[in-house]
PDB file of N, CA and C in Angstrom:
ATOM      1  N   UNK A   1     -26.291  57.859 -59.443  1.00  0.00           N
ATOM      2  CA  UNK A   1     -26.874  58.809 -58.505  1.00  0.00           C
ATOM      3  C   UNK A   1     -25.886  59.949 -58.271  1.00  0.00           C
ATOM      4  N   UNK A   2     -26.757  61.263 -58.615  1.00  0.00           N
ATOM      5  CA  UNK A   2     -25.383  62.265 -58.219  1.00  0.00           C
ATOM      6  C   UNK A   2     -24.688  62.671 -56.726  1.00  0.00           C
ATOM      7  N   UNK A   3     -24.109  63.174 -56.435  1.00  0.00           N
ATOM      8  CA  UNK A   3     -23.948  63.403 -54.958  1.00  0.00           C
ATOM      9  C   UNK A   3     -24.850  64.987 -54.675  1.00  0.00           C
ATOM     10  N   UNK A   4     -24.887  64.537 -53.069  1.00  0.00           N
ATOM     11  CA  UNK A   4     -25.526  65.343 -52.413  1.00  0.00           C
ATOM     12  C   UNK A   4     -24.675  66.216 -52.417  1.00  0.00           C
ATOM     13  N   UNK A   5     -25.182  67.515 -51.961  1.00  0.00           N
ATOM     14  CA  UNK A   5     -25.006  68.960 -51.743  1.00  0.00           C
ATOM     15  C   UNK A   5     -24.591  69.030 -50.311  1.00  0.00           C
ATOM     16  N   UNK A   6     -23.665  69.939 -49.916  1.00  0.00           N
ATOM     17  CA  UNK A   6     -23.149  70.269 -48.509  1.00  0.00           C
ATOM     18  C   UNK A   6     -24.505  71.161 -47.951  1.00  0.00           C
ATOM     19  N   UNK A   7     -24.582  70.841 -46.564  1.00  0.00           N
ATOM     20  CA  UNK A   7     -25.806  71.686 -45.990  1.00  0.00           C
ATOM     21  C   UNK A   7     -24.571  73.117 -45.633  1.00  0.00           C
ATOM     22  N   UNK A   8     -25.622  74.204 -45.478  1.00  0.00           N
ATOM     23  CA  UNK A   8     -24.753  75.450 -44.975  1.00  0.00           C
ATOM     24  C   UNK A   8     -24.525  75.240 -44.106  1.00  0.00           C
ATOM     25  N   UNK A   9     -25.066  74.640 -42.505  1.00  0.00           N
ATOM     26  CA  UNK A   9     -24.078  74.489 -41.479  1.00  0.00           C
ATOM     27  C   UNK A   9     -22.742  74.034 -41.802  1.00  0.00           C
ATOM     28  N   UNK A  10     -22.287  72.804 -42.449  1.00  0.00           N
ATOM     29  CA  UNK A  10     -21.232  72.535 -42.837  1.00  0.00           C
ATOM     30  C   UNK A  10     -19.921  73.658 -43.630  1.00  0.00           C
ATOM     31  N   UNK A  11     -20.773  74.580 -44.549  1.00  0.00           N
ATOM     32  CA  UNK A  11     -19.845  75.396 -45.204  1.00  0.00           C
ATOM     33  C   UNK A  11     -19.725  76.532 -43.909  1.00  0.00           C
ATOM     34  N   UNK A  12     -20.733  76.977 -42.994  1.00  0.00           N
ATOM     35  CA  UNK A  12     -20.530  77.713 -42.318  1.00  0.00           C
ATOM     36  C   UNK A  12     -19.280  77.435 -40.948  1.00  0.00           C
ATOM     37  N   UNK A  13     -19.390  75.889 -40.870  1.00  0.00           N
ATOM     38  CA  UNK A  13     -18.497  75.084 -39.992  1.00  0.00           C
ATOM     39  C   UNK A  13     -17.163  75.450 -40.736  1.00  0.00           C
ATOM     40  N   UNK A  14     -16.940  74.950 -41.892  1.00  0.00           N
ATOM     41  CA  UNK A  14     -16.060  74.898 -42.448  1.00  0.00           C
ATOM     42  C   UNK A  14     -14.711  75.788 -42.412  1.00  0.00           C
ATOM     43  N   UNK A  15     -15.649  77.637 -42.928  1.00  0.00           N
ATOM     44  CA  UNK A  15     -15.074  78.593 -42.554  1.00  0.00           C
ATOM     45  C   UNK A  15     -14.556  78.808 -41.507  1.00  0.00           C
ATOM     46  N   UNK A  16     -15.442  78.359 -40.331  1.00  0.00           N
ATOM     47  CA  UNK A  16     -15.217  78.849 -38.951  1.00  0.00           C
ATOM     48  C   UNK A  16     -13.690  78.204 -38.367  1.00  0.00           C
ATOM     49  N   UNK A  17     -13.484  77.022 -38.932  1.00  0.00           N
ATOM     50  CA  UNK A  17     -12.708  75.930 -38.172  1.00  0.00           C
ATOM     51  C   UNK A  17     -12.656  75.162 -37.823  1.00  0.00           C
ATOM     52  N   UNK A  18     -14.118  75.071 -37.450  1.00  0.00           N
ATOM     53  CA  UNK A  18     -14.810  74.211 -36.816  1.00  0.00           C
ATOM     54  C   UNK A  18     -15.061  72.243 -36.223  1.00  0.00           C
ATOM     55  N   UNK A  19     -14.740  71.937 -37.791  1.00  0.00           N
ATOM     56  CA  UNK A  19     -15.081  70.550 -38.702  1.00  0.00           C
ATOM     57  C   UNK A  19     -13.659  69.903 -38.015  1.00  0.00           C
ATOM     58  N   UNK A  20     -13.685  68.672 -37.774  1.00  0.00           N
ATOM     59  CA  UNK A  20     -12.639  67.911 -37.624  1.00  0.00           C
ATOM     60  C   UNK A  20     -12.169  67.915 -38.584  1.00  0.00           C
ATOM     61  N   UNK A  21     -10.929  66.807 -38.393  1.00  0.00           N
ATOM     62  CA  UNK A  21      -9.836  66.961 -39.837  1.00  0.00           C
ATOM     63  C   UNK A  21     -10.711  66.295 -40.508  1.00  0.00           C
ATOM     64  N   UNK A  22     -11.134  64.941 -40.601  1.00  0.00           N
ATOM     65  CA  UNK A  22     -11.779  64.323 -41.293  1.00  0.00           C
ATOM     66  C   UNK A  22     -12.845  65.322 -42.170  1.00  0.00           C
ATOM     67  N   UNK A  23     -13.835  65.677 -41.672  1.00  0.00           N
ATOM     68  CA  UNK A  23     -14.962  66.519 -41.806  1.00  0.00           C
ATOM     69  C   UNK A  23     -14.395  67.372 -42.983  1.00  0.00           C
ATOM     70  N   UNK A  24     -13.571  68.173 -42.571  1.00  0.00           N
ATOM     71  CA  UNK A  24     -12.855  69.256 -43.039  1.00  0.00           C
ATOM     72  C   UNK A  24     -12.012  68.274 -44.400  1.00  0.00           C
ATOM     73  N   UNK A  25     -11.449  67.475 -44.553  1.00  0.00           N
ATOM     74  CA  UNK A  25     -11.471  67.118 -46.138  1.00  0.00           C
ATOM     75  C   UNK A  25     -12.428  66.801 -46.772  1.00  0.00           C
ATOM     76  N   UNK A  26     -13.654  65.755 -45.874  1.00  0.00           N
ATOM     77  CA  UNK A  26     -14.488  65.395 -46.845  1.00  0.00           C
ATOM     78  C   UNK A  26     -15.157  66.560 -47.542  1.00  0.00           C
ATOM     79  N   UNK A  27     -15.631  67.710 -47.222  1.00  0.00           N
ATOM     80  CA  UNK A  27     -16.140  69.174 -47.300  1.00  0.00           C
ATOM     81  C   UNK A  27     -15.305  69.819 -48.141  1.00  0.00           C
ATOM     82  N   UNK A  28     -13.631  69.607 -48.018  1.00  0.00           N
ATOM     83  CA  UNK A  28     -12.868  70.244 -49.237  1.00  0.00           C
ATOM     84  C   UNK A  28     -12.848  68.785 -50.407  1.00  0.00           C
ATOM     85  N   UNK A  29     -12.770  68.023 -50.821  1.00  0.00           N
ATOM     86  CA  UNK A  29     -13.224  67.051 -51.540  1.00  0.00           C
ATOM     87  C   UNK A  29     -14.225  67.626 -52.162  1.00  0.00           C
ATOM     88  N   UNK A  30     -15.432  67.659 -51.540  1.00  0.00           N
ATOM     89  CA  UNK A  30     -16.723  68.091 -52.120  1.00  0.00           C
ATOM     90  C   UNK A  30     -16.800  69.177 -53.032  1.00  0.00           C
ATOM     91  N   UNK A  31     -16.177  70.357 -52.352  1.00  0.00           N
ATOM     92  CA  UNK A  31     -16.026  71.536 -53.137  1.00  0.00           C
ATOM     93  C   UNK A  31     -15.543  71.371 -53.958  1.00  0.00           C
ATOM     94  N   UNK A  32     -14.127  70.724 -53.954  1.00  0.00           N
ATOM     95  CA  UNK A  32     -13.353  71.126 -55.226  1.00  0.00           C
ATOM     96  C   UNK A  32     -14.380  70.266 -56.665  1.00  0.00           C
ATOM     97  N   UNK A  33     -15.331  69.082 -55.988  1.00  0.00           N
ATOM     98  CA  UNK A  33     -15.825  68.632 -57.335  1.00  0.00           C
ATOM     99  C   UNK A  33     -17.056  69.022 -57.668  1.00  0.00           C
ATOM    100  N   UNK A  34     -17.444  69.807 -56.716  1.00  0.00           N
ATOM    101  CA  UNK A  34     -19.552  70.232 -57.029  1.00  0.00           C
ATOM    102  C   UNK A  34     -19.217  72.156 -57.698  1.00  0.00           C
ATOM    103  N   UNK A  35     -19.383  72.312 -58.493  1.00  0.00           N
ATOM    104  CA  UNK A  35     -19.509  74.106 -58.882  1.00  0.00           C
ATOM    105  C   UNK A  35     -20.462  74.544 -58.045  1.00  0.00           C
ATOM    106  N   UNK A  36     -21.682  73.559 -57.533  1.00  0.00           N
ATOM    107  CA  UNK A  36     -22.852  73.941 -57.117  1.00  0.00           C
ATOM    108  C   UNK A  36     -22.236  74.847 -55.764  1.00  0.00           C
ATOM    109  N   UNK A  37     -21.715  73.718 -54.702  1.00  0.00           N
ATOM    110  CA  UNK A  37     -21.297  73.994 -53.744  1.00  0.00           C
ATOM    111  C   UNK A  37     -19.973  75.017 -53.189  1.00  0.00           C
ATOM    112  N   UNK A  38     -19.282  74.853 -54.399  1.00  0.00           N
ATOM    113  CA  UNK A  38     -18.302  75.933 -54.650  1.00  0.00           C
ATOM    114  C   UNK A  38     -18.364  77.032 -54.256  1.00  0.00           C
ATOM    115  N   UNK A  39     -19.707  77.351 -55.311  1.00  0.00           N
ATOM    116  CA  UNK A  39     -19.869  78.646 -55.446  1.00  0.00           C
ATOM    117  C   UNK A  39     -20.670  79.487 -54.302  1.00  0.00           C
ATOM    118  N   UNK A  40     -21.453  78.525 -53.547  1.00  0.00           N
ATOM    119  CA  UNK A  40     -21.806  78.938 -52.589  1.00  0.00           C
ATOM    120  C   UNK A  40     -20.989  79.290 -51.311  1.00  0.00           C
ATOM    121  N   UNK A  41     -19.995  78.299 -51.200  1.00  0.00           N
ATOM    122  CA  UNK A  41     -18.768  78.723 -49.899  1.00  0.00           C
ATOM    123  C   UNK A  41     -17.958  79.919 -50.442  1.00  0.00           C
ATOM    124  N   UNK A  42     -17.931  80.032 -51.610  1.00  0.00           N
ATOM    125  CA  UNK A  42     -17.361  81.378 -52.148  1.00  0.00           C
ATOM    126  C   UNK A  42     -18.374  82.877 -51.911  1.00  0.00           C
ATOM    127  N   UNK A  43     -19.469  82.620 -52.748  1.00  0.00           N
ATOM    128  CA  UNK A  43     -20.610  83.529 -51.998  1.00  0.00           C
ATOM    129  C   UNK A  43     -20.682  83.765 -50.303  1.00  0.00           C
ATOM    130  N   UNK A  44     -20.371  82.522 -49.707  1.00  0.00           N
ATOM    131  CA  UNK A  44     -20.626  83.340 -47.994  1.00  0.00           C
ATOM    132  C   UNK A  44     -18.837  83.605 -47.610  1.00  0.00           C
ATOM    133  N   UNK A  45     -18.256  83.073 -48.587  1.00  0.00           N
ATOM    134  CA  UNK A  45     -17.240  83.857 -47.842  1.00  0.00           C
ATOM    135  C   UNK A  45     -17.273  85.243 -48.178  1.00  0.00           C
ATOM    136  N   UNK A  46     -17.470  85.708 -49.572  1.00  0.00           N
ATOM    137  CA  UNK A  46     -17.410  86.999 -50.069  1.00  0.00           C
ATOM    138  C   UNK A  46     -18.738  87.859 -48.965  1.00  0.00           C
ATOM    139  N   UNK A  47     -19.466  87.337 -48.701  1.00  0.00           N
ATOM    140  CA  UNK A  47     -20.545  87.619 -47.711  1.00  0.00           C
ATOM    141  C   UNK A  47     -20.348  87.926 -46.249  1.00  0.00           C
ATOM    142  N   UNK A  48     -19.309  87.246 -45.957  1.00  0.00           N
ATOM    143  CA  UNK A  48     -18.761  87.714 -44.401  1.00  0.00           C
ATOM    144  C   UNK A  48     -17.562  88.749 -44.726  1.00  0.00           C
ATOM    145  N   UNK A  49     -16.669  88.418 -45.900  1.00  0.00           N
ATOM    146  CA  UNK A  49     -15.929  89.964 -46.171  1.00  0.00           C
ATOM    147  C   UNK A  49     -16.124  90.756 -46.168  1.00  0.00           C
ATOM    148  N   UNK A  50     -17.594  91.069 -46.577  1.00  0.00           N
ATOM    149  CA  UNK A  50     -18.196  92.580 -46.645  1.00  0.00           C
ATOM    150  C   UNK A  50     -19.062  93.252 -45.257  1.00  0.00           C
ATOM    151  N   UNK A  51     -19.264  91.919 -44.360  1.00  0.00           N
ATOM    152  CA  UNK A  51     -20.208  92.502 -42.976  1.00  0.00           C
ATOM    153  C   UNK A  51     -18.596  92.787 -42.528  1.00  0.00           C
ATOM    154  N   UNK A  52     -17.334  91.528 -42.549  1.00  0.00           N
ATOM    155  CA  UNK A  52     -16.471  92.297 -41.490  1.00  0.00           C
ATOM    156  C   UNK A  52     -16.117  94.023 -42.313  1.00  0.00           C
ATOM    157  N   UNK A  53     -15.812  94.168 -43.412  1.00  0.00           N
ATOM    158  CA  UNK A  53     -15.801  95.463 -43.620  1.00  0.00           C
ATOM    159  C   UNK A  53     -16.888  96.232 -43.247  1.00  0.00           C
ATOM    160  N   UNK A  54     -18.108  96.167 -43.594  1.00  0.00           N
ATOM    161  CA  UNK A  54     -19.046  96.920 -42.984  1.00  0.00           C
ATOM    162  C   UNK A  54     -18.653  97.186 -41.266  1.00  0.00           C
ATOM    163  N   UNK A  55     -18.211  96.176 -40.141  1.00  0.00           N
ATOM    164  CA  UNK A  55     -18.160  96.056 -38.979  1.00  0.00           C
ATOM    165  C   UNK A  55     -16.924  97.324 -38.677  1.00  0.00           C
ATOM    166  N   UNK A  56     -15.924  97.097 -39.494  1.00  0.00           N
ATOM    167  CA  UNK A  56     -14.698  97.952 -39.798  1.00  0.00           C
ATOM    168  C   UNK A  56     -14.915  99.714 -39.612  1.00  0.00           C
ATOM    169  N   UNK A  57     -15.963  99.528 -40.449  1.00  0.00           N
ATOM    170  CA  UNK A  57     -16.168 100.929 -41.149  1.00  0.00           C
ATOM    171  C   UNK A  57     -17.141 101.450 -40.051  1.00  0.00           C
ATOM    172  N   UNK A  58     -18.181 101.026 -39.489  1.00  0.00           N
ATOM    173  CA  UNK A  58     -18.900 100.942 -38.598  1.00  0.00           C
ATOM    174  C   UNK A  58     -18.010 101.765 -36.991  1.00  0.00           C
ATOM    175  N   UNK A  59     -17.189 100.530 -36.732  1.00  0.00           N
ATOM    176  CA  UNK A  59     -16.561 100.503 -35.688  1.00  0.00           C
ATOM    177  C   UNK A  59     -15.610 102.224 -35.435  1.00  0.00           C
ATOM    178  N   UNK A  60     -14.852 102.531 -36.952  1.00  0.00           N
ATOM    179  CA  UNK A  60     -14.181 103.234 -36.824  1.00  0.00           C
ATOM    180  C   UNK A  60     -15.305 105.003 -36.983  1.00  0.00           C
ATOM    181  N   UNK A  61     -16.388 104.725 -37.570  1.00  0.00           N
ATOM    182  CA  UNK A  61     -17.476 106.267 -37.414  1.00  0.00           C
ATOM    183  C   UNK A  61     -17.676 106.135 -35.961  1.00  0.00           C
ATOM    184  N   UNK A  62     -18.150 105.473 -35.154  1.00  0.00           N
ATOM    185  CA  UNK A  62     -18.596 105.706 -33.820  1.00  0.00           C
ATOM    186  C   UNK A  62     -17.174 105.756 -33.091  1.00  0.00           C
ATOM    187  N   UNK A  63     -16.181 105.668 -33.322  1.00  0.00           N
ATOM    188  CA  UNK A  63     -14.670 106.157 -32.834  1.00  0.00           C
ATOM    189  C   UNK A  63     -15.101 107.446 -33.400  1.00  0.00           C
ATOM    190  N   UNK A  64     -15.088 108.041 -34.705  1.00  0.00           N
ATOM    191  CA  UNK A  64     -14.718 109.339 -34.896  1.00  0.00           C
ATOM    192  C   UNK A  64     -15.759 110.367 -34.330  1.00  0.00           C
ATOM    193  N   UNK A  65     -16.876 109.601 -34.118  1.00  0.00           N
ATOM    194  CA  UNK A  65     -18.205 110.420 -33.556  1.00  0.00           C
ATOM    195  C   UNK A  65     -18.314 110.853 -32.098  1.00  0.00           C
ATOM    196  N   UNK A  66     -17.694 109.919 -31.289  1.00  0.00           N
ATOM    197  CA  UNK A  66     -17.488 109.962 -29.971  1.00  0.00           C
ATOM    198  C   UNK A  66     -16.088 110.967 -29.732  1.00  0.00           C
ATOM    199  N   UNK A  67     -15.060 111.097 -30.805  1.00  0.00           N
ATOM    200  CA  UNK A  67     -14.099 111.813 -30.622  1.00  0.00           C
ATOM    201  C   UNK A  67     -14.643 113.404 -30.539  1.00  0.00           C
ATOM    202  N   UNK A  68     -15.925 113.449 -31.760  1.00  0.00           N
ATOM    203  CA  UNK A  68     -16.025 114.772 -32.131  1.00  0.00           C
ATOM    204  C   UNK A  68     -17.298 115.026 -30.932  1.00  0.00           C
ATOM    205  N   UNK A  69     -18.038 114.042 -30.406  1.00  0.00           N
ATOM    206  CA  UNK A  69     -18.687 114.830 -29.348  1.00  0.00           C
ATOM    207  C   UNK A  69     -17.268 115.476 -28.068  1.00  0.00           C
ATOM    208  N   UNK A  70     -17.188 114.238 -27.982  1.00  0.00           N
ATOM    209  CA  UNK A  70     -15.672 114.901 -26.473  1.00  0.00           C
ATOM    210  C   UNK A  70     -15.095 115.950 -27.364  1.00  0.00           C
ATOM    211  N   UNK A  71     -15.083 116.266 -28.479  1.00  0.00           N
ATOM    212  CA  UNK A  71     -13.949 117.952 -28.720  1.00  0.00           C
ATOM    213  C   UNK A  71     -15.567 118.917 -28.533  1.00  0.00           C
ATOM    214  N   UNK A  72     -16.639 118.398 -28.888  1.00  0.00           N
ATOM    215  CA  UNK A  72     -17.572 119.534 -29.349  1.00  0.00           C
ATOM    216  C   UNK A  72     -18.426 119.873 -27.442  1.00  0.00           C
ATOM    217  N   UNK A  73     -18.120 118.536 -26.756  1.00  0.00           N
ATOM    218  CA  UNK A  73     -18.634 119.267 -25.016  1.00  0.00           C
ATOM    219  C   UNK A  73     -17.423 120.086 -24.818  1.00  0.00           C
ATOM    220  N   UNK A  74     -15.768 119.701 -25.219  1.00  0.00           N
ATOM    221  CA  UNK A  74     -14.807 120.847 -24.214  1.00  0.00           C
ATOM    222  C   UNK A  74     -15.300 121.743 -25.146  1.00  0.00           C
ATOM    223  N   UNK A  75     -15.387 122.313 -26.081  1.00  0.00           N
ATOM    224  CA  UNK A  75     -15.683 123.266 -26.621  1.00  0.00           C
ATOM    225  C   UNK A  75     -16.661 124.075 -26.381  1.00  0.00           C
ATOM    226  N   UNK A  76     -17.608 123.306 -25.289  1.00  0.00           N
ATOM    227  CA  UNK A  76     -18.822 124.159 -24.569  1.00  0.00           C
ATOM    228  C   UNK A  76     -18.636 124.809 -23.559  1.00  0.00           C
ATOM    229  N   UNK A  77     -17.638 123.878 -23.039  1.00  0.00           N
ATOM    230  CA  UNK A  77     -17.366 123.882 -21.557  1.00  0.00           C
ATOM    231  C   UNK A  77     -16.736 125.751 -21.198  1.00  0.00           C
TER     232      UNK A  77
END
C-alpha cells in the first residue's frame, strides 16, 4: 500500500511553525520521500514568496502615492 499524501493544512502548518516537533518531522520525513508532496510545499512556498513580494511592492506605491499627494496639496496650498 503506498503512503498517503500530506493534506495542505499540514504543509500550510508546516511553513507557518505551527506543527509540534513530532508533527513537524513526521511532515519532513514525508517530504523528503513523496516528489508528490515535495513539490507541492515547494509550489506554496514559491506561492507565498511572490504575494509577500507583491505585499512589498504594494506597500511601498501607496508610501510613494501618499508622499506625492502631501507634496502635490502643499503645492496647492
Amino acid at each position: 500500500m503506498g503512503q498517503q499524501h500530506l493534506e495542505e493544512i499540514e504543509l500550510e502548518s508546516y511553513l507557518d511553525g505551527q506543527l509540534s516537533w513530532l508533527s513537524r518531522r513526521r511532515v519532513q520525513g514525508h517530504v523528503e520521500s513523496c516528489e508528490s508532496c515535495r513539490a507541492r510545499l515547494e509550489a506554496l512556498r514559491a506561492r507565498r514568496g511572490y504575494l509577500e513580494r507583491m505585499r512589498v511592492q504594494l506597500e511601498r506605491l501607496e508610501q510613494a502615492d501618499d508622499q506625492a499627494m502631501r507634496t502635490g496639496l502643499r503645492g496647492e496650498g
